[in-house]
Protein backbone atom coordinates (compact mmCIF):
# COMPACT_ATOMS: atom_id res chain seq x y z
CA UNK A 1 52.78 39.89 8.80
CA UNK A 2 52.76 38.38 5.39
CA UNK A 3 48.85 37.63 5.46
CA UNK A 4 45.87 40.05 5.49
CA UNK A 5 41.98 39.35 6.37
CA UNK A 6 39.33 40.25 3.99
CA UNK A 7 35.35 40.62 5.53
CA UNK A 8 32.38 38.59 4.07
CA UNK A 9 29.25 39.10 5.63
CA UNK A 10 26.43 36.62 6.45
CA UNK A 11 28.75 33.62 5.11
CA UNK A 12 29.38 30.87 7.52
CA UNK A 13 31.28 27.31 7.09
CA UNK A 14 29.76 25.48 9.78
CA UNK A 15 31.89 22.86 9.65
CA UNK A 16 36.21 22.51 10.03
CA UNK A 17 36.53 24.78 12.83
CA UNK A 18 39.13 23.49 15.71
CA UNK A 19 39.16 26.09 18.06
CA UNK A 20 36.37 27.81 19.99
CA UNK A 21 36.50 31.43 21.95
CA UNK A 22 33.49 33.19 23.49
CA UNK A 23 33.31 36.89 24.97
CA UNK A 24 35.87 38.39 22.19
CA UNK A 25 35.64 41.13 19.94
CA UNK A 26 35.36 41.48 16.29
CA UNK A 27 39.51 42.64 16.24
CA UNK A 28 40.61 40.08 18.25
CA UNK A 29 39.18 37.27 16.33
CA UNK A 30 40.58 38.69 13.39
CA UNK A 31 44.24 38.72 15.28
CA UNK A 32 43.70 35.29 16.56
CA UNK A 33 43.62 33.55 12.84
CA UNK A 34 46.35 35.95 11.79
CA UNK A 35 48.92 34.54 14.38
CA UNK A 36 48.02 31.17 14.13
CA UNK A 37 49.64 29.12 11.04
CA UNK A 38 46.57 26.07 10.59
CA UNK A 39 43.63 29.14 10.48
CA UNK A 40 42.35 29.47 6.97
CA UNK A 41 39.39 31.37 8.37
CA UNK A 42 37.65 32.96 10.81
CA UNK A 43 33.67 33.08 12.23
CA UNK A 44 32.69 35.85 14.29
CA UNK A 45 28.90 35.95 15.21
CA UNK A 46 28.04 39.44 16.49
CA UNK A 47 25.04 38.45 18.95
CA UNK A 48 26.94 36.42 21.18
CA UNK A 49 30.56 37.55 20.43
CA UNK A 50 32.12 34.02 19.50
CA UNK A 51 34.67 33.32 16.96
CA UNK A 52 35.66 30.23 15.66
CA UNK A 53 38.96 29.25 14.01
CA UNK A 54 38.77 26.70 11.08
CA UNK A 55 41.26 25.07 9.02
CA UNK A 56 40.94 23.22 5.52
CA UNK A 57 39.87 21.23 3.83
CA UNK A 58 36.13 23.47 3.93
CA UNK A 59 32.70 22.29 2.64
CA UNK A 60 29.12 22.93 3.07
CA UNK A 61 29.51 26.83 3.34
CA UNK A 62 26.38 28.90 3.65
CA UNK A 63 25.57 32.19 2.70
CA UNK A 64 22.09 34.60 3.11
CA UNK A 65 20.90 37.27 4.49
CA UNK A 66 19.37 35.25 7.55
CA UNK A 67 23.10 34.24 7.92
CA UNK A 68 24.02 36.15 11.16
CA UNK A 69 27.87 35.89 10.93
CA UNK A 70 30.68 37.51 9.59
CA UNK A 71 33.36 35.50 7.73
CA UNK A 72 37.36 36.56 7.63
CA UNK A 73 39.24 34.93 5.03
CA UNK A 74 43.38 35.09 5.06
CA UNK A 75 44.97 35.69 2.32
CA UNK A 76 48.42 36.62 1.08
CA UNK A 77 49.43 40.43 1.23
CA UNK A 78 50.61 41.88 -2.26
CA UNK A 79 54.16 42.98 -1.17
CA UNK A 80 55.09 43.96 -4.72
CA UNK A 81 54.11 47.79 -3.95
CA UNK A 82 57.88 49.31 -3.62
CA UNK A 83 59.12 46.71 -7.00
CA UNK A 84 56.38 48.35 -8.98
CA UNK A 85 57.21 52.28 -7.97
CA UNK A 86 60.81 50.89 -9.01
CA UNK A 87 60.52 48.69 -11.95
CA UNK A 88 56.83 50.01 -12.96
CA UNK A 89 58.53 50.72 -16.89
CA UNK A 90 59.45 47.07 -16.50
CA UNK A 91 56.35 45.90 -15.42
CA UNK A 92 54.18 47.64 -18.71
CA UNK A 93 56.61 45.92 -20.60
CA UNK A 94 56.63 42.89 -19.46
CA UNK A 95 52.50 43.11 -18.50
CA UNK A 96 51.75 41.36 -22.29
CA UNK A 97 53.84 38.62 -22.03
CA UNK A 98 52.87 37.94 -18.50
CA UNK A 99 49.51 37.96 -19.07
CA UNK A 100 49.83 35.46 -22.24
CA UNK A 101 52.10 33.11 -20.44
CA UNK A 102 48.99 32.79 -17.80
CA UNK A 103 46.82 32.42 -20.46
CA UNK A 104 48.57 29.60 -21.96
CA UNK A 105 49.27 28.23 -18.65
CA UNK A 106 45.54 28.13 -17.04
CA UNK A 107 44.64 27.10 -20.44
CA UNK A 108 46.63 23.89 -20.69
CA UNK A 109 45.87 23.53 -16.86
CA UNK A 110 42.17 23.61 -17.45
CA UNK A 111 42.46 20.96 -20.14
CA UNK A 112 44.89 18.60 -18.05
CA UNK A 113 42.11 19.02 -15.15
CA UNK A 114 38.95 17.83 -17.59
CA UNK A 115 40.97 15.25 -18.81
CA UNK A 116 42.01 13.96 -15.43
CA UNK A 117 37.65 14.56 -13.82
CA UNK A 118 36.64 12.46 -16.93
CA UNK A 119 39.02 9.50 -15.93
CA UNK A 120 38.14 9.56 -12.93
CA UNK A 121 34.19 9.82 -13.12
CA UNK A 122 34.31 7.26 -15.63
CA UNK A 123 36.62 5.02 -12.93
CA UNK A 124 34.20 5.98 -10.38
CA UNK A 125 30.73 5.09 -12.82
CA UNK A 126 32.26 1.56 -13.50
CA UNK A 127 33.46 0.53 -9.83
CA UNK A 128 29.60 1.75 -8.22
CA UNK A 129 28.03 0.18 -11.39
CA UNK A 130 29.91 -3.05 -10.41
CA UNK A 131 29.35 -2.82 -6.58
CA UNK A 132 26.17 -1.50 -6.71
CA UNK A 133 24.53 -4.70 -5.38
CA UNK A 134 26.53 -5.98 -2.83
CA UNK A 135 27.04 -2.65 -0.98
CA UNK A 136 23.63 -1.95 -0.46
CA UNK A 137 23.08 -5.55 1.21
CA UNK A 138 25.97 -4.62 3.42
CA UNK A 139 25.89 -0.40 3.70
CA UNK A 140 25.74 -1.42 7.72
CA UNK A 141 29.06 -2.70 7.87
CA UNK A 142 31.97 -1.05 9.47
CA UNK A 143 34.42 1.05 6.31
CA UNK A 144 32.31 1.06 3.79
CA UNK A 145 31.58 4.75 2.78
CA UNK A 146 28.41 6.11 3.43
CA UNK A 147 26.16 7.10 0.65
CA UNK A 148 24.68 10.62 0.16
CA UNK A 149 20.74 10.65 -1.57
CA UNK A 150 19.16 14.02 -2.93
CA UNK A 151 16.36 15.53 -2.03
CA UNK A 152 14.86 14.11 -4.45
CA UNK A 153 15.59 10.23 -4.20
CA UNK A 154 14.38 10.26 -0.62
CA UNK A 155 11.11 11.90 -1.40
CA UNK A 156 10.39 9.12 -3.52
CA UNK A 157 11.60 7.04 -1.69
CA UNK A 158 8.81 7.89 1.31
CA UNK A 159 6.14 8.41 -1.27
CA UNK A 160 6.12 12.10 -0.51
CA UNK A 161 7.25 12.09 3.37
CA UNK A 162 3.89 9.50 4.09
CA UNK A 163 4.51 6.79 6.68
CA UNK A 164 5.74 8.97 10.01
CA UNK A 165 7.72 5.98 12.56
CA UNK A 166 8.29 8.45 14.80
CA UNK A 167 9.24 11.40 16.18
CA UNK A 168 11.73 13.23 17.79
CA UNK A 169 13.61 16.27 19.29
CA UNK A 170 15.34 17.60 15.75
CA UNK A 171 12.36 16.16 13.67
CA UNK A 172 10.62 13.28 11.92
CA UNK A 173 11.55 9.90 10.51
CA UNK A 174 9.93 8.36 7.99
CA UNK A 175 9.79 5.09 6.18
CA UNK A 176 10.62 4.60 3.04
CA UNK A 177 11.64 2.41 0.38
CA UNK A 178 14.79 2.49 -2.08
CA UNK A 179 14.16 1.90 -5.97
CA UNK A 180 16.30 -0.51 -6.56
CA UNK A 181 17.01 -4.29 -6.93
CA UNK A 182 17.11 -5.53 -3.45
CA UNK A 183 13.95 -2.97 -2.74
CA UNK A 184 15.91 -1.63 0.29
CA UNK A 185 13.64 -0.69 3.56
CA UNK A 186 14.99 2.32 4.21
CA UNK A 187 14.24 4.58 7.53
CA UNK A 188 14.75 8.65 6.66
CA UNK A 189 15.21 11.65 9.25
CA UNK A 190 13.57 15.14 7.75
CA UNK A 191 15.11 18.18 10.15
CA UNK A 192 12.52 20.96 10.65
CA UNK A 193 14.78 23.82 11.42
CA UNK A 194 18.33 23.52 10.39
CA UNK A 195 20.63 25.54 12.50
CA UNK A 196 23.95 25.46 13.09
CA UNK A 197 24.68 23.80 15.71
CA UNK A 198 21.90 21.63 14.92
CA UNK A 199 23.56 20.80 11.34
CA UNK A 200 26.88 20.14 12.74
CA UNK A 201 25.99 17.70 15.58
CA UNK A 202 23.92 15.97 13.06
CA UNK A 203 26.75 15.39 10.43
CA UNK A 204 28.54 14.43 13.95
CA UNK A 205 26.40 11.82 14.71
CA UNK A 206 25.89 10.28 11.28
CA UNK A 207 29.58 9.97 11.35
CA UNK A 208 29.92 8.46 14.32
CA UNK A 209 27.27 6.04 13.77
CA UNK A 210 28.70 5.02 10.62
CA UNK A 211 31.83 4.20 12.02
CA UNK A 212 30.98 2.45 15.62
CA UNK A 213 30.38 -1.51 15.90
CA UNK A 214 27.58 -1.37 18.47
CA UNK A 215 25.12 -3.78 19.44
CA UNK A 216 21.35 -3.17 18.81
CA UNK A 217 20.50 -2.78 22.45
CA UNK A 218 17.31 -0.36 21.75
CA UNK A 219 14.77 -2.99 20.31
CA UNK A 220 11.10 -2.71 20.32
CA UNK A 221 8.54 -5.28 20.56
CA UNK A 222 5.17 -5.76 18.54
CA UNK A 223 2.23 -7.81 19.57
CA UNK A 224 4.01 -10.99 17.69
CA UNK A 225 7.47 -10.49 19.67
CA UNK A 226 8.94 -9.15 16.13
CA UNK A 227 12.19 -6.51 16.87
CA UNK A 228 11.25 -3.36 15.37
CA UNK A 229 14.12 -0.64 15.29
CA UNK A 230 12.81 1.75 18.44
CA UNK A 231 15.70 3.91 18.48
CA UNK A 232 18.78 5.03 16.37
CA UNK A 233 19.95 7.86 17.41
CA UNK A 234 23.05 8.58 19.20
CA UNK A 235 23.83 10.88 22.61
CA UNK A 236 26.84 10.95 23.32
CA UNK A 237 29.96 8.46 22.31
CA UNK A 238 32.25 7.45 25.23
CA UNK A 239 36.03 6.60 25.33
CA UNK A 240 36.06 2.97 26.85
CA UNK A 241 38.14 4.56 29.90
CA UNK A 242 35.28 7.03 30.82
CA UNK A 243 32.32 6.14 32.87
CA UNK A 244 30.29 9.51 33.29
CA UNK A 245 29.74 12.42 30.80
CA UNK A 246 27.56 15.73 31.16
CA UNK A 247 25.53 16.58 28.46
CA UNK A 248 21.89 17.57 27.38
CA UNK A 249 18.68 15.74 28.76
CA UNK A 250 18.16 12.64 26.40
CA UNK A 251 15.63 10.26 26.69
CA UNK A 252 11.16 9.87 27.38
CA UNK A 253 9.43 11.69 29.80
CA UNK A 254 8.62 9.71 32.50
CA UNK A 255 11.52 7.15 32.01
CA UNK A 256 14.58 9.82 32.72
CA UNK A 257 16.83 9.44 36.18
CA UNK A 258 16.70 11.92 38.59
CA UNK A 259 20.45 12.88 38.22
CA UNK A 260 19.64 14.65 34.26
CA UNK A 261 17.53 17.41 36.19
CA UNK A 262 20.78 17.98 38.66
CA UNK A 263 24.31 19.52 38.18
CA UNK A 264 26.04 15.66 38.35
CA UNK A 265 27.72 13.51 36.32
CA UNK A 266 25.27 10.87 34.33
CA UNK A 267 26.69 7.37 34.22
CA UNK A 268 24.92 4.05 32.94
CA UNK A 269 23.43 3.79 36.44
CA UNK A 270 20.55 6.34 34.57
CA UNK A 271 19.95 3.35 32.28
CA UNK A 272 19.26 0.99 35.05
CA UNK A 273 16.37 3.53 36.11
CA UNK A 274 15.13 3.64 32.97
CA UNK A 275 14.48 -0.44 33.08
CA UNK A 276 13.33 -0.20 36.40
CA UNK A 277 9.74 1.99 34.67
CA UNK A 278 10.22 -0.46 31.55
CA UNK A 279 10.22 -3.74 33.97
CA UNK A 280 7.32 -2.24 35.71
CA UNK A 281 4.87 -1.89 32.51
CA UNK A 282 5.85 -5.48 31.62
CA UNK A 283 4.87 -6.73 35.12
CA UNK A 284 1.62 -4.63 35.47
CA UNK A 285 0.83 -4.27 31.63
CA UNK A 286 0.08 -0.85 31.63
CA UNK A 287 2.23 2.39 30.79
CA UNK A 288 3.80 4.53 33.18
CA UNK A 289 1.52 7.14 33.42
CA UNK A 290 -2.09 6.69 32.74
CA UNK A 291 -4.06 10.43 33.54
CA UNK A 292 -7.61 8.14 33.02
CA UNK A 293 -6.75 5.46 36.30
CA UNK A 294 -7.22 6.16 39.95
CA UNK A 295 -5.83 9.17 41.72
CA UNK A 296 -3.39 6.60 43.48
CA UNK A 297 -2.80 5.02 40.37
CA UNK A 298 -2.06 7.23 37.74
CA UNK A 299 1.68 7.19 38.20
CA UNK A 300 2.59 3.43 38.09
CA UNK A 301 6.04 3.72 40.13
CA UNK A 302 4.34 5.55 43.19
CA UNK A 303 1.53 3.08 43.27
CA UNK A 304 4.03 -0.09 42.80
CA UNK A 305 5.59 1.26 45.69
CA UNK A 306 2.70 1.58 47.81
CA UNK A 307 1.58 -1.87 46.62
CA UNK A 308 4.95 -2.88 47.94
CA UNK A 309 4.95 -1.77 50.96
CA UNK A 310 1.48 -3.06 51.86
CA UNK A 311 2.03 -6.22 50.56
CA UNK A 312 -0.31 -5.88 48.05
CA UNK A 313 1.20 -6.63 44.66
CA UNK A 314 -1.60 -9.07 43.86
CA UNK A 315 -3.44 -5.43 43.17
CA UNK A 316 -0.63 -4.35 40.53
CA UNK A 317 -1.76 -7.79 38.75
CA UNK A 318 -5.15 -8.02 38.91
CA UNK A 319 -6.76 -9.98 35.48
CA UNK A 320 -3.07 -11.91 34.89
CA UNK A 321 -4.18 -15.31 36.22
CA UNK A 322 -1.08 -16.42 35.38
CA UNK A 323 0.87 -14.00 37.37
CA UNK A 324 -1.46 -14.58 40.35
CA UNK A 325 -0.81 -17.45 40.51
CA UNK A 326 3.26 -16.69 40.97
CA UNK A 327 2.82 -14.19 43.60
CA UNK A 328 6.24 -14.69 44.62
CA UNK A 329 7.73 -14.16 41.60
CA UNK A 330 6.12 -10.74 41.08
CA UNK A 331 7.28 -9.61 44.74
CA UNK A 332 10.60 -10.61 43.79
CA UNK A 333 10.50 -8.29 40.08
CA UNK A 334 8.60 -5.65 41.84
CA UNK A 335 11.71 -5.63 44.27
CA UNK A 336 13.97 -5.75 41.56
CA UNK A 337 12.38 -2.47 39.88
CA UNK A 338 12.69 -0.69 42.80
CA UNK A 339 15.66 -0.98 43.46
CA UNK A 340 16.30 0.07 40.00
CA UNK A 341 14.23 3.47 40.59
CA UNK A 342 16.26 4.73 43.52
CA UNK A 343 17.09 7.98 43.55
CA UNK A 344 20.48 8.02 44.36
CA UNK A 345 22.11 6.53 41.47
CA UNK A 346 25.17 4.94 44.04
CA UNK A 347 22.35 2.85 45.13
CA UNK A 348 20.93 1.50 42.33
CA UNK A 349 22.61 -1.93 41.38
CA UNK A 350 24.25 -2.63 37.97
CA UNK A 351 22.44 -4.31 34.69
CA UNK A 352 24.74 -7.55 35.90
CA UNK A 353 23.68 -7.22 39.27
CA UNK A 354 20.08 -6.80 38.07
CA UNK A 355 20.11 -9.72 35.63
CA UNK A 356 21.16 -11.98 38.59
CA UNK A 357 18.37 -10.98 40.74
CA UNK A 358 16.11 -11.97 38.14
CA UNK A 359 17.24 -15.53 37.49
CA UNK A 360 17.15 -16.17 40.93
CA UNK A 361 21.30 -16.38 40.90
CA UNK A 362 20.90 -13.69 43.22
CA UNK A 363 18.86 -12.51 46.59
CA UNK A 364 16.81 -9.65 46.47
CA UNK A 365 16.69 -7.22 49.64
CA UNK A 366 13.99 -5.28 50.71
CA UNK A 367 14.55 -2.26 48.45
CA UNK A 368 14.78 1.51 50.56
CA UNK A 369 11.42 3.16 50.06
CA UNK A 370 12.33 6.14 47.40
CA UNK A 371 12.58 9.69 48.32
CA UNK A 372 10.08 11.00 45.04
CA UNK A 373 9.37 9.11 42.13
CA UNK A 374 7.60 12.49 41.00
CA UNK A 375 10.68 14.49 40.95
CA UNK A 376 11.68 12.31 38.28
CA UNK A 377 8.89 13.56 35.86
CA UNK A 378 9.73 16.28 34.16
C-alpha cells in the first residue's frame, strides 16, 4: 500500500464521516480507511467498538482528555528508504540546495497566500458592509447563507441568557435582541451538554431548516389571538415519496399517539391525534390533564369520552353559555376528537377528512369507544 495510518488519541471530527460500522476492532477500522480511496480518516471509539470513515473537506475537530476516541489519519508512506541507502552521498549534497529551494518556495508561497486573504477579506468587508441591511430583513429566505454569532454577540444579545421562551429536550431558548439597525427579535437555543451525536444532529437540523420552504404550521395563540412562534424545531425531514419514518419519541406528554411507544411505523396519522387532545382543550377550556379536578376528570380525553357516551357533553361545557346553547355543535366536535384519538392509527381519519367534518361538509359517525386513552400517557 502506498498510505500508512498514524494514531491520535482523544481527537474526534464529529462531522464528514460517510460511512458507519459497529462491533469492529481497533485493526480493522484501521484496514477499512486504508482500502478505501475517499477515507481521509478514521474514528474508532473504544467503549462501543464503532468506527467511522470520513472524507474531506474536515472542520470543527475536537480534542481533550474527556475525548473518548481515537483518531487515524492516512498519510503518504516515505518510499525513498532504498534511493537514500543508494544515492545517500547524493542526497548530503544536494540536502543544502534542497532545503533553500523550499525555503524560497514556502516563502514566496506564504506571501502570494497573504496577499490573496487580504483581497479577499477586504472583498468580503465591503459586500457584508453593503448588504448588511437588507439580509437581515430577509435572513428567512431560502439561499441566503446563514450567519454564524459568537459567544459573545448572543450573550448580549439575551442580556445575559434572561428571558427563558421555553424549554426543551437538548436545552433552553431564549429571547433576545440583535444590536443593530433594524433591532432584530432574535430567538437563541443554549445546549446544556454538547455531545456528539447531540452536536451533529444539531448542525443537521440548522441546515436543514435553513434550506426547507415550509409553512409555519406550529403557531401559538395568546389571550389577544396574536401568533407567537410555539415551535421551531425540526424531527425528522421526509422525501415527498415517503409517508412513514421510525425515529425517536418527539412531541408533549400527554399529546403523543399511541404508535411512538410501539415497534411501528409513525405516519402523519400521529398528528391527527395530537389535534384530537388540542380540539378537546379548546372545546372544554381546560388542559389535558389537570391532577387538582375530579377523580373522573383529571384526564380530559377519558372523561370526554364518558361524557360522550352518556350523552352528557353539556357537563364538558359547563359556564360557556354560549356553547350551551349549541349543544349540537359540541356533540358534533366532541365526535370529531374522538375519532381523532383512536388508537389504531388506520382508523383515525385524515386532517382533510377532519376539516370537513367540522364545516359540516361532512357527516360525523358515532366514533368506536377507544381501547385506553391512558396508554397514551407516557
Amino acid at each position: 500500500m502506498q498510505f500508512k495510518l498514524i494514531a491520535m488519541s482523544h481527537v474526534d471530527w464529529p462531522l464528514a464521516d460517510y460511512e458507519q460500522y459497529a462491533t469492529i476492532t481497533k485493526d480493522q477500522c484501521q484496514q477499512l480507511c486504508l482500502t478505501d480511496c475517499f477515507c481521509a480518516i478514521a474514528v474508532f471509539h473504544d467503549q462501543s467498538n464503532t468506527c467511522w470513515k470520513k472524507k474531506m473537506p474536515l472542520s470543527n475537530g475536537n480534542m481533550g482528555d474527556n475525548v473518548e476516541r481515537t483518531l487515524f489519519v492516512k498519510v503518504r508512506k516515505n518510499n525513498s528508504t532504498q534511493s537514500e541507502l543508494v544515492g545517500s552521498n547524493k542526497w548530503k549534497k544536494d540536502k543544502k540546495n534542497w532545503i533553500l529551494g523550499s525555503s524560497l518556495f514556502l516563502g514566496s508561497s506564504v506571501l502570494v497566500n497573504v496577499l490573496l486573504i487580504s483581497v479577499i477579506l477586504f472583498g468580503a468587508y465591503c459586500t457584508i458592509t453593503i448588504k448588511e441591511a437588507p439580509s437581515l430583513q430577509s435572513s428567512n429566505n431560502i439561499g441566503l447563507p446563514l450567519k454564524a454569532f459568537t459567544y459573545i454577540e448572543l450573550e448580549k444579545a439575551t442580556s445575559g441568557f434572561r428571558e427563558v421562551l421555553g424549554t426543551g429536550a437538548s436545552g433552553i431558548v431564549y429571547k433576545g435582541q440583535l444590536q443593530d439597525d433594524l433591532s432584530t427579535e432574535i430567538a437563541v437555543k443554549k445546549i446544556d451538554k454538547l455531545e456528539h451525536e447531540m452536536e451533529k444532529e444539531f448542525s443537521v437540523e440548522v441546515q436543514t431548516i435553513g434550506q426547507t420552504h415550509h409553512k409555519n404550521l406550529n403557531i401559538l395563540l395568546d389571550g389577544n389571538f396574536t401568533a407567537k412562534i410555539s415551535d421551531f424545531g425540526l424531527a425528522k425531514l421526509l422525501r415527498t415519496t415517503q409517508t412513514q419514518t421510525n425515529t425517536g419519541i418527539r412531541g408533549t406528554r400527554g399529546y403523543v399517539a399511541p404508535e411512538w411507544f410501539k415497534s411501528i411505523g409513525i405516519t402523519a396519522k400521529v398528528d391527527v391525534y395530537s389535534f384530537g387532545v388540542i380540539l378537546l382543550e379548546l372545546i372544554c377550556c381546560r388542559r389535558n390533564v389537570e391532577l387538582d379536578a375530579a377523580e373522573d376528570q383529571k384526564i380530559l380525553t377519558d372523561w370526554a369520552n364518558d361524557c360522550y357516551r352518556c350523552g352528557r357533553v353539556d357537563f364538558l361545557v359547563e359556564g360557556d353559555d354560549e356553547a350551551t346553547l349549541n349543544l349540537t355543535k359540541v356533540e358534533r366536535f366532541v365526535a370529531v376528537a374522538l375519532w381523532c384519538l383512536q388508537e389504531d392509527p388506520t382508523i383515525r381519519p385524515t386532517m382533510l377528512k377532519v376539516t370537513q367534518m367540522l364545516d359540516e361538509a361532512a357527516a360525523v359517525p358515532t366514533p368506536p369507544d377507544p381501547s385506553s386513552f391512558i396508554s397514551s400517557l407516557p
